[in-house]
C-alpha atoms as a PDB file:
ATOM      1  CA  UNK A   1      16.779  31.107  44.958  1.00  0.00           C
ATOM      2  CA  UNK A   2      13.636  29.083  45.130  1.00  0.00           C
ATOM      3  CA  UNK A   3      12.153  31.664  48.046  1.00  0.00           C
ATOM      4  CA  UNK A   4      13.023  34.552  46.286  1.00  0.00           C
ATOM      5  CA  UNK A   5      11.178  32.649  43.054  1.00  0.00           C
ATOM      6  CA  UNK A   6       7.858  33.429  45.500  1.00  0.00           C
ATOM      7  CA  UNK A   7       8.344  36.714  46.378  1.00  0.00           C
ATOM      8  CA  UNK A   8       9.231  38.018  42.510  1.00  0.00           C
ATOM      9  CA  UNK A   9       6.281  36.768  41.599  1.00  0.00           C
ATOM     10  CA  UNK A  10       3.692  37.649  44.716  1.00  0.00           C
ATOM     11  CA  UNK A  11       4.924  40.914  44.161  1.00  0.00           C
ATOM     12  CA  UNK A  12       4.815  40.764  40.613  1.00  0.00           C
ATOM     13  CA  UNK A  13       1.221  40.034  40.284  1.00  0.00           C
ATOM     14  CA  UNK A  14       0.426  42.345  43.646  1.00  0.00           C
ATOM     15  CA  UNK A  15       1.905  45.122  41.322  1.00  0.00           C
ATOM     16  CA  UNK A  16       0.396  44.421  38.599  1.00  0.00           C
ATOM     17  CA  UNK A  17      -2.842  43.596  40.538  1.00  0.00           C
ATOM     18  CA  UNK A  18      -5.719  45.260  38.073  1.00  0.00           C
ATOM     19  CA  UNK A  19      -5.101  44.109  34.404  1.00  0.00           C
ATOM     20  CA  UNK A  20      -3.992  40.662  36.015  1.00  0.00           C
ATOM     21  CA  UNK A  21      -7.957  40.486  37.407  1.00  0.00           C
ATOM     22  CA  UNK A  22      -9.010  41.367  33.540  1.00  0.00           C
ATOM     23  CA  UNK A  23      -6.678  38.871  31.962  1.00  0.00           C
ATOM     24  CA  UNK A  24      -8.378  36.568  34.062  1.00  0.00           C
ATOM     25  CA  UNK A  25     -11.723  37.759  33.486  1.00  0.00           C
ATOM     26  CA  UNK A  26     -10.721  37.405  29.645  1.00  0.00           C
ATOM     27  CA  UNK A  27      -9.501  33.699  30.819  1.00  0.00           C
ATOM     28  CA  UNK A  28     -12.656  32.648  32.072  1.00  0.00           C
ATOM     29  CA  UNK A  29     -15.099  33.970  29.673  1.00  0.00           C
ATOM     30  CA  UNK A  30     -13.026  31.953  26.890  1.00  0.00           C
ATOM     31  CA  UNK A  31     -12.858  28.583  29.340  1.00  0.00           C
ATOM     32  CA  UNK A  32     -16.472  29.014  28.980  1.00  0.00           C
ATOM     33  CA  UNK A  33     -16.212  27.610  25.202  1.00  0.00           C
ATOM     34  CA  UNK A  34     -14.836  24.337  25.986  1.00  0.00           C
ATOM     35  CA  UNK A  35     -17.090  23.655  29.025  1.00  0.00           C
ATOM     36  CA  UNK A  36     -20.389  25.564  28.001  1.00  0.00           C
ATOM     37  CA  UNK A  37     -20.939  25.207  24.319  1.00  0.00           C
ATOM     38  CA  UNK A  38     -20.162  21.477  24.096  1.00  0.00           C
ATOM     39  CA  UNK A  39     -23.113  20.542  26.402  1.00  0.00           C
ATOM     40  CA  UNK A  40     -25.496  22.769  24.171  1.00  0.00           C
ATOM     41  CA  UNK A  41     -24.861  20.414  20.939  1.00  0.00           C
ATOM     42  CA  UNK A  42     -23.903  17.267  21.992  1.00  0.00           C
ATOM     43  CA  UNK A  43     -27.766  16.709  22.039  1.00  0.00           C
ATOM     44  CA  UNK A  44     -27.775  17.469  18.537  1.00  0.00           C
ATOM     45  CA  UNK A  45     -25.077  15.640  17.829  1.00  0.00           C
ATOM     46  CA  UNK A  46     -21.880  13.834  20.061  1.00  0.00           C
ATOM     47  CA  UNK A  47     -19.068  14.358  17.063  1.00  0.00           C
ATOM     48  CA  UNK A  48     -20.475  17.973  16.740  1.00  0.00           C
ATOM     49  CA  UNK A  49     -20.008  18.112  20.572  1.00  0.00           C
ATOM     50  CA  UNK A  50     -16.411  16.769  20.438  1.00  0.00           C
ATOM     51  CA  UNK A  51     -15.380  19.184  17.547  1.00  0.00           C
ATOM     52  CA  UNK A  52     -16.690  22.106  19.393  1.00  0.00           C
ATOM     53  CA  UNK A  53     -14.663  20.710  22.485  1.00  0.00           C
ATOM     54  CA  UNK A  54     -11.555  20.473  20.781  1.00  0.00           C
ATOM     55  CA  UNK A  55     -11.940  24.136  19.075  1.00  0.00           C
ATOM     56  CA  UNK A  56     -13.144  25.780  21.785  1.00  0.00           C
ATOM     57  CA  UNK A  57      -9.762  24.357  23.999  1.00  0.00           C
ATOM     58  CA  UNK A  58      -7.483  25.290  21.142  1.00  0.00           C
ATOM     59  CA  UNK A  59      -9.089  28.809  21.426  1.00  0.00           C
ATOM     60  CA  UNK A  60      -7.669  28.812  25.691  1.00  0.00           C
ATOM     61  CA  UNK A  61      -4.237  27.494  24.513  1.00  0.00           C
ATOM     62  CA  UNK A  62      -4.296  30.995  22.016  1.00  0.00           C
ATOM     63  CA  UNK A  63      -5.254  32.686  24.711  1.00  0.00           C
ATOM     64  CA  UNK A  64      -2.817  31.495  26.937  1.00  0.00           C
ATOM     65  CA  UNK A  65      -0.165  33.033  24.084  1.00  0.00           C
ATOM     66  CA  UNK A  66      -1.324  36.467  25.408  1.00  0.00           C
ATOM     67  CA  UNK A  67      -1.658  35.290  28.947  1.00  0.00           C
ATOM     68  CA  UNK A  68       2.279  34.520  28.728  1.00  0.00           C
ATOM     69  CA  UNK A  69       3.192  37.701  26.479  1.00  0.00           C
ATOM     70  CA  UNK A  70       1.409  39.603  29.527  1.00  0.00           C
ATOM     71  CA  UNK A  71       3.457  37.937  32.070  1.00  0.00           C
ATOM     72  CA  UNK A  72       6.725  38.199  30.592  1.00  0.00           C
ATOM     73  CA  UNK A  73       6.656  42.463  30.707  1.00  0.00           C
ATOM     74  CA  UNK A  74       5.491  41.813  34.128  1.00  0.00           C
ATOM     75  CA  UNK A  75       8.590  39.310  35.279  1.00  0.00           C
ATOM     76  CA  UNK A  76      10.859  41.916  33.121  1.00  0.00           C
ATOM     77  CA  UNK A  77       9.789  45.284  34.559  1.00  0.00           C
ATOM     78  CA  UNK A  78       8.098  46.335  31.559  1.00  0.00           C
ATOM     79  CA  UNK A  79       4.782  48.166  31.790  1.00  0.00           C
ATOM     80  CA  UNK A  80       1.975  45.867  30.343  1.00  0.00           C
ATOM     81  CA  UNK A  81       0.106  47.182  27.390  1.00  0.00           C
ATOM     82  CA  UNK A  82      -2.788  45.626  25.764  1.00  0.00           C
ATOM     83  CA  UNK A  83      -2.037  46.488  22.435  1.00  0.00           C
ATOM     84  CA  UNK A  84       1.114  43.902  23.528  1.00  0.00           C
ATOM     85  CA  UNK A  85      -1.407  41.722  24.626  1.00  0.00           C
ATOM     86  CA  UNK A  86      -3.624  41.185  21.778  1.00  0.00           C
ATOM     87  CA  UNK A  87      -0.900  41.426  18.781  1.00  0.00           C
ATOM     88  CA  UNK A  88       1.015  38.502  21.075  1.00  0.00           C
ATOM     89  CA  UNK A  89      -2.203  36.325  20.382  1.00  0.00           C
ATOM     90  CA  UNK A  90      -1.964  36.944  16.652  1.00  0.00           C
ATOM     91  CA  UNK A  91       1.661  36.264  16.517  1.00  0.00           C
ATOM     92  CA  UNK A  92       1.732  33.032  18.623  1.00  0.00           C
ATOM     93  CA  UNK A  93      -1.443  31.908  17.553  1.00  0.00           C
ATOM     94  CA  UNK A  94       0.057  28.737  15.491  1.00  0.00           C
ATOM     95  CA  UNK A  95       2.669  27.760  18.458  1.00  0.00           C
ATOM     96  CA  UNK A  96      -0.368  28.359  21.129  1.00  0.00           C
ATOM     97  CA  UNK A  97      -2.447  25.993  18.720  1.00  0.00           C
ATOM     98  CA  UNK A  98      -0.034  23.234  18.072  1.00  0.00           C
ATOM     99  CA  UNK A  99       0.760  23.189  21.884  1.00  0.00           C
ATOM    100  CA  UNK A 100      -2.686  22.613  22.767  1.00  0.00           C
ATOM    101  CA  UNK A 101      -3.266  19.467  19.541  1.00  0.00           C
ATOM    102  CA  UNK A 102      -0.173  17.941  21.707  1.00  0.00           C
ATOM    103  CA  UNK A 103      -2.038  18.497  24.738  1.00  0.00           C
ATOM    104  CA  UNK A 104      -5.217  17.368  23.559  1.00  0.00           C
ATOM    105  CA  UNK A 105      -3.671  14.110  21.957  1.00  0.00           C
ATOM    106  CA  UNK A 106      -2.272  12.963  24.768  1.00  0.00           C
ATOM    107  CA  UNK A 107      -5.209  13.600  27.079  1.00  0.00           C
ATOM    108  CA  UNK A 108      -6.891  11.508  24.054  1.00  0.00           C
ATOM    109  CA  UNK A 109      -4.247   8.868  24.188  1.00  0.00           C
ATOM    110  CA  UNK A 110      -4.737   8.580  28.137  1.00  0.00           C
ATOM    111  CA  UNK A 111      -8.426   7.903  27.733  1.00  0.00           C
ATOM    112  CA  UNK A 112      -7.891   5.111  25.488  1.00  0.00           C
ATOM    113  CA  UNK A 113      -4.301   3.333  26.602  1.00  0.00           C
ATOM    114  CA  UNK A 114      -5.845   3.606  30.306  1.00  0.00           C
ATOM    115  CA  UNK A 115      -8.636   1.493  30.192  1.00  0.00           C
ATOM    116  CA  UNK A 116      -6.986  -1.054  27.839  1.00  0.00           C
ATOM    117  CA  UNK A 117      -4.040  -1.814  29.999  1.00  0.00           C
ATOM    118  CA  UNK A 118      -6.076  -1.554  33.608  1.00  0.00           C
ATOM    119  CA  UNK A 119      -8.176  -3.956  31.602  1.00  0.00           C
ATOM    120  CA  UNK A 120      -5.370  -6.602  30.984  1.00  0.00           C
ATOM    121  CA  UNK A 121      -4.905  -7.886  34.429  1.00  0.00           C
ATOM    122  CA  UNK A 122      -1.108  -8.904  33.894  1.00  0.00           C
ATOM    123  CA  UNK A 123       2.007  -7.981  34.371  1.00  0.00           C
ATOM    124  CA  UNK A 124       2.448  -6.848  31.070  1.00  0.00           C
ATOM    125  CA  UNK A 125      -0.604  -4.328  31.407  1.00  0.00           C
ATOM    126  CA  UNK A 126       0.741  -3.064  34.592  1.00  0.00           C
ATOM    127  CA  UNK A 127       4.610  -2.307  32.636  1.00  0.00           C
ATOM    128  CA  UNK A 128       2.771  -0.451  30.229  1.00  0.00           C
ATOM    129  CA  UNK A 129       0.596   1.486  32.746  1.00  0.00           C
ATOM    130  CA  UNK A 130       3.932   2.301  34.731  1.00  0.00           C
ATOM    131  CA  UNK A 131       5.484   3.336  31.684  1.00  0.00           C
ATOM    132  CA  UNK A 132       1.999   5.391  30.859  1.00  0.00           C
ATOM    133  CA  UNK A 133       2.448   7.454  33.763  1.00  0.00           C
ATOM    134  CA  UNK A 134       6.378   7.972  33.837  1.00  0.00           C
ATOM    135  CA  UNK A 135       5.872   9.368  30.100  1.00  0.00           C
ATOM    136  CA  UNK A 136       2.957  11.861  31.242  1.00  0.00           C
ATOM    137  CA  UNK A 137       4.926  13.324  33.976  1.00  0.00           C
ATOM    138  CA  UNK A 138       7.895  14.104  31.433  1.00  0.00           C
ATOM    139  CA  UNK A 139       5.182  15.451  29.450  1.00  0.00           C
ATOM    140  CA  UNK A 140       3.048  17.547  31.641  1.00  0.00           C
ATOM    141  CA  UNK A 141       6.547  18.718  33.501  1.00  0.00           C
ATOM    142  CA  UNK A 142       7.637  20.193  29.554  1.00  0.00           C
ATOM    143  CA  UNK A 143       4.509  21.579  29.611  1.00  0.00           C
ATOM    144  CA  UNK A 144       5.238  23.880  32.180  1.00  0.00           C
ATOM    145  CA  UNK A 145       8.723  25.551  30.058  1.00  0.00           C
ATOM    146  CA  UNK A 146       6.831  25.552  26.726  1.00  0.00           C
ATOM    147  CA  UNK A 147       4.933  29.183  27.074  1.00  0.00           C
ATOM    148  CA  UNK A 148       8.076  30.692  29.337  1.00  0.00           C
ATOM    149  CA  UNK A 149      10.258  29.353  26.521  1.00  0.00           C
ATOM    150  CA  UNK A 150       8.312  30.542  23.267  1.00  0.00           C
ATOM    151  CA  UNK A 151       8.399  33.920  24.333  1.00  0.00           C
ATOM    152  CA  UNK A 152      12.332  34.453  25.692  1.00  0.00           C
ATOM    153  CA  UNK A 153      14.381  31.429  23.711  1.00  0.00           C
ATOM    154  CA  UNK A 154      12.762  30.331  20.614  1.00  0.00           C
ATOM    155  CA  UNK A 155       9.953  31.031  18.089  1.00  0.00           C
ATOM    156  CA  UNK A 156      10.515  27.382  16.160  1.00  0.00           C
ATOM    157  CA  UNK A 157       7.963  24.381  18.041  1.00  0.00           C
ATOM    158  CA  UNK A 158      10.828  21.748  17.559  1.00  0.00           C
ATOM    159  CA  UNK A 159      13.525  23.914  19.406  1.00  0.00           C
ATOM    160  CA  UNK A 160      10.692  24.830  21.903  1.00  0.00           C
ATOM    161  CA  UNK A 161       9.897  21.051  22.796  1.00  0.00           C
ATOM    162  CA  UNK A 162      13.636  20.471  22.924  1.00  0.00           C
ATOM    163  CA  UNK A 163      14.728  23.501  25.096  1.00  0.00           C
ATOM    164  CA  UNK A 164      11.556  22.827  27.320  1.00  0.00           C
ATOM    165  CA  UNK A 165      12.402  19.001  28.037  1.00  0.00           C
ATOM    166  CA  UNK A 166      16.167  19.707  28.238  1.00  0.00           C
ATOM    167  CA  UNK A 167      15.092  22.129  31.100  1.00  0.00           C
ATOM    168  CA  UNK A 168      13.393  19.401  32.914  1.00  0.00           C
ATOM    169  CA  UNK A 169      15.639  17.063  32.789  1.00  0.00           C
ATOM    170  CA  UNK A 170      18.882  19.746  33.864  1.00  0.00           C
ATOM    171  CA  UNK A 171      16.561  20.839  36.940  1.00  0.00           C
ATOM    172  CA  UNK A 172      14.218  18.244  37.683  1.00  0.00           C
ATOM    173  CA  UNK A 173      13.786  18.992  41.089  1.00  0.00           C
ATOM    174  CA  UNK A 174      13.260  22.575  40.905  1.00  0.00           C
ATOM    175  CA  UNK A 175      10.393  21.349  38.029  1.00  0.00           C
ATOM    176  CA  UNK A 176       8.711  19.699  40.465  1.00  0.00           C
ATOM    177  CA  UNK A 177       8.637  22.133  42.918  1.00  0.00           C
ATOM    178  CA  UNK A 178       7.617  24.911  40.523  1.00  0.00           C
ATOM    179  CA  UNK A 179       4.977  22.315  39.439  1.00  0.00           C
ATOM    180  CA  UNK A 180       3.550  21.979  42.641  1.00  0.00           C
ATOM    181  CA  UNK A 181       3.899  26.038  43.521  1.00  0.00           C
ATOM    182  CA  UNK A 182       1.400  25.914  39.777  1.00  0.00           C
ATOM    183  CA  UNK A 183      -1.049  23.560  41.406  1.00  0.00           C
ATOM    184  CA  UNK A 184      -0.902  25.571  44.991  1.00  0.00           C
ATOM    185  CA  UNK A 185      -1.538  28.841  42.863  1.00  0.00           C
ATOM    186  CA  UNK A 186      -4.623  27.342  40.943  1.00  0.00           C
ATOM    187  CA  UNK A 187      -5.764  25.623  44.093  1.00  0.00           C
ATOM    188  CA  UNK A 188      -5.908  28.604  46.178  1.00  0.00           C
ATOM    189  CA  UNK A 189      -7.591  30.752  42.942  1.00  0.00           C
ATOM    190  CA  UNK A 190     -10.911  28.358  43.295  1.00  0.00           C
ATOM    191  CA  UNK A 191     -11.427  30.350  46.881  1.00  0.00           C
ATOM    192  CA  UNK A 192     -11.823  33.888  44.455  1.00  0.00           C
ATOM    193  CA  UNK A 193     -13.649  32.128  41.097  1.00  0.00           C
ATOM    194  CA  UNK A 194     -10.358  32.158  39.625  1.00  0.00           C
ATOM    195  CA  UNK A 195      -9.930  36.259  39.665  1.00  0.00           C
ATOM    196  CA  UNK A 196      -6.773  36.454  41.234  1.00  0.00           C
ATOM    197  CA  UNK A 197      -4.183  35.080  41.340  1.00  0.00           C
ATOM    198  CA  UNK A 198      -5.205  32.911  38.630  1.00  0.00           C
ATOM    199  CA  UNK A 199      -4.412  31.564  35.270  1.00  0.00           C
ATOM    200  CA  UNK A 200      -1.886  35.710  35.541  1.00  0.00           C
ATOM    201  CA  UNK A 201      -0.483  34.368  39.032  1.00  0.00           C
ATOM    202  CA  UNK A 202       0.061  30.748  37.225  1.00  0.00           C
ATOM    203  CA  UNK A 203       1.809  32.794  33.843  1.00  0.00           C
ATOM    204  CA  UNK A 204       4.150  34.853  36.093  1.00  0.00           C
ATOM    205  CA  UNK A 205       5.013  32.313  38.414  1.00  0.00           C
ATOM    206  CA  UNK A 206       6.322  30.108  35.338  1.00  0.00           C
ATOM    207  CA  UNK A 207       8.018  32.798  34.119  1.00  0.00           C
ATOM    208  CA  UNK A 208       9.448  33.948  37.075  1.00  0.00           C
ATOM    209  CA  UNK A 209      11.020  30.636  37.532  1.00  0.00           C
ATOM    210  CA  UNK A 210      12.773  30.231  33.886  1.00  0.00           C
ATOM    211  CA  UNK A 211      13.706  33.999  33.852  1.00  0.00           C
ATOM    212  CA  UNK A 212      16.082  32.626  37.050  1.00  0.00           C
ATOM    213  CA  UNK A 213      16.864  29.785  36.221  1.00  0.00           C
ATOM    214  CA  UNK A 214      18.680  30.974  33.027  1.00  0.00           C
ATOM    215  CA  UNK A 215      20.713  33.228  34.770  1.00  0.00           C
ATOM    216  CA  UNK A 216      22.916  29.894  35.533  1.00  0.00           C
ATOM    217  CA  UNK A 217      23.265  29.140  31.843  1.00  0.00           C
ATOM    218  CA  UNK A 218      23.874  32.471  31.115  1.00  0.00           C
ATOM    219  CA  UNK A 219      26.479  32.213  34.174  1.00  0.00           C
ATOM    220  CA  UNK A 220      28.268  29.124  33.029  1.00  0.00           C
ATOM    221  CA  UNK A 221      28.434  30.466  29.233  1.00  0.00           C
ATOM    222  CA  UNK A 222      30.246  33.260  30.911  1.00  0.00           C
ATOM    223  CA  UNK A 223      32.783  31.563  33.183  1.00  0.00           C
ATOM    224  CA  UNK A 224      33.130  28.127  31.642  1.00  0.00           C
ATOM    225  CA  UNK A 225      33.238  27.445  35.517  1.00  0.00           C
ATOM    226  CA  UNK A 226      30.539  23.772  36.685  1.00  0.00           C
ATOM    227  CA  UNK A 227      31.037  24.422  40.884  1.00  0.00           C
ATOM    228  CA  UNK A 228      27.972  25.667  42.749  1.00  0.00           C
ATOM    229  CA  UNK A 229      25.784  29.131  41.358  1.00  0.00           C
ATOM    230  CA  UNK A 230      26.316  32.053  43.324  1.00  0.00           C
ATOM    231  CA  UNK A 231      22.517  32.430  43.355  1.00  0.00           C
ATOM    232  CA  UNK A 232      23.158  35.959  45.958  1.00  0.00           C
ATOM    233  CA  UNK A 233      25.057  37.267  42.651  1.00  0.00           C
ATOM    234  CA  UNK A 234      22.683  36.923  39.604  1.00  0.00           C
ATOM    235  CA  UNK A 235      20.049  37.645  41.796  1.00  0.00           C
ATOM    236  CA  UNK A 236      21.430  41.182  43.446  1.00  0.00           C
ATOM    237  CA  UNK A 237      19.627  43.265  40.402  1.00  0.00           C
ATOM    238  CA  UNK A 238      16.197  41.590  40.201  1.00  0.00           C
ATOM    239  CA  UNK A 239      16.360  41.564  44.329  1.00  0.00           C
ATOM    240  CA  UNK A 240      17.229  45.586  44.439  1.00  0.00           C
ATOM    241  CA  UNK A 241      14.278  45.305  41.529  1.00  0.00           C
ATOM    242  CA  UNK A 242      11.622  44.373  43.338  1.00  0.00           C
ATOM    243  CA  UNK A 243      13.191  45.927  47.003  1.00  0.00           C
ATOM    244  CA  UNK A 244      11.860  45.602  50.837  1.00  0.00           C
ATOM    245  CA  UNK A 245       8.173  45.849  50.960  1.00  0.00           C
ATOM    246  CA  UNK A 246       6.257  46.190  54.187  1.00  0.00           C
ATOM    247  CA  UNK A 247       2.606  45.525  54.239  1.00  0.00           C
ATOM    248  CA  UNK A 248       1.977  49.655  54.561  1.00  0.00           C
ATOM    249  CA  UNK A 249       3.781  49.747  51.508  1.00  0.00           C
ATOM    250  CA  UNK A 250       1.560  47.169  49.632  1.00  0.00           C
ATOM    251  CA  UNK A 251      -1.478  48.757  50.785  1.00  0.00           C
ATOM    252  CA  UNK A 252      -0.898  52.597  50.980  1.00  0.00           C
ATOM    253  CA  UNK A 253       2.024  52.539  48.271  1.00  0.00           C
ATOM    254  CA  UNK A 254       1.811  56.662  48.602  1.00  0.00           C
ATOM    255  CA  UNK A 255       2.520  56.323  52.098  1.00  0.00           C
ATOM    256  CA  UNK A 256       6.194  55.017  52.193  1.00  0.00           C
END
């Protein structure tokens, strides 16, 4: 399941290879407010630099709303339209923002419970950094379901948060691994200034992997039956979907 997981969404983005470039030109140019603007006010004043911080990275989580919308016609087979794109910003706007104050706050908590408790030199500050870190990879792992999950199971942030954790924690290993296929995708975007695949390889990779993955709810729901998923099965439409592709194909499509 896992290796056909990569090739839905190489060939995913590969298909989808122009507006995927623009959302990520649109990704970068509003990155720019958090990292850019801050630096031209903090002079002035450092609170005024921190609130401009904080807004401008609450404007990238609304973006990333859009970024998500875009990525979900792509994982479904349904031609991306911008008109899509933009109304999914204004729609999602609110979920988008109060995913990235939980984001933000925690990142703020870090800063402060990390020095405090490297600072205690016991074994009481060392529980509480262990305990730290287990917390923030339950976190950041949620993090990962949140967008796939707003846009195909819920629209309510409670039932979000809930459906994203109980994802984690009913395929923790398969989080991981799609956590580290995120990194590997963002990693190998810094040798193309984040144009491709980028933050749209990162979106349809994410929701790639929970469009599979809840085939095997959907599965179970149907059956009743707990054995082993017949992965071959559930997969059989979205594998005739996306077909055999040669490199002549993916290059002169007109060709084949």
């Amino acid at each position: 399941m896992f290796g056909f997981l990569i090739k839905k969404s190489f060939f995913d983005l590969w298909d989808h290879f122009l507006p995927a470039i623009l959302v990520n030109l649109g990704f970068i140019a509003i990155l720019a407010l958090p990292i850019l603007l801050p630096a031209a006010v903090i002079a002035v004043s450092p609170v005024l630099g921190l609130v401009v911080f904080v807004l401008g990275a609450l404007c990238v989580f609304v973006y990333l709303g859009g970024a998500s919308t875009f990525a979900r016609r792509v994982t479904d087979y349904v031609e991306p339209e911008w008109r899509e794109f933009f109304a999914s910003i204004k729609d999602q706007w609110f979920h988008s923002t109060l995913f990235g104050v939980l984001v933000l706050a925690h990142l703020g908590l870090i800063s402060i419970a990390l020095p405090v408790y490297t600072g205690m030199g016991s074994m009481i500050g060392l529980f509480a950094l262990a305990v730290l870190f287990w917390i923030s990879m339950i976190w950041w792992l949620t993090c990962l379901y949140i967008f796939p999950v707003r846009s195909r199971l819920s629209d309510k942030p409670g039932q979000v948060l809930r459906k994203s954790l109980l994802l984690l924690l009913d395929n923790t290993f398969f989080s991981i691994a799609v956590a580290v296929g995120a990194i590997r995708i963002m990693v190998l975007s810094i040798f193309t200034a984040f144009l491709i695949p980028g933050i749209s390889g990162v979106m349809i990779w994410l929701q790639t992997a929970v469009k599979l993955r809840l085939y095997k709810y959907d599965y179970r729901e149907e059956t009743n039956e707990k054995g082993p998923i017949p992965w071959d099965t559930l997969l059989y439409q979205d594998r005739e979907r996306v077909g055999k592709r040669t490199l002549r194909g993916m290059i002169f499509p007109w060709k084949e």
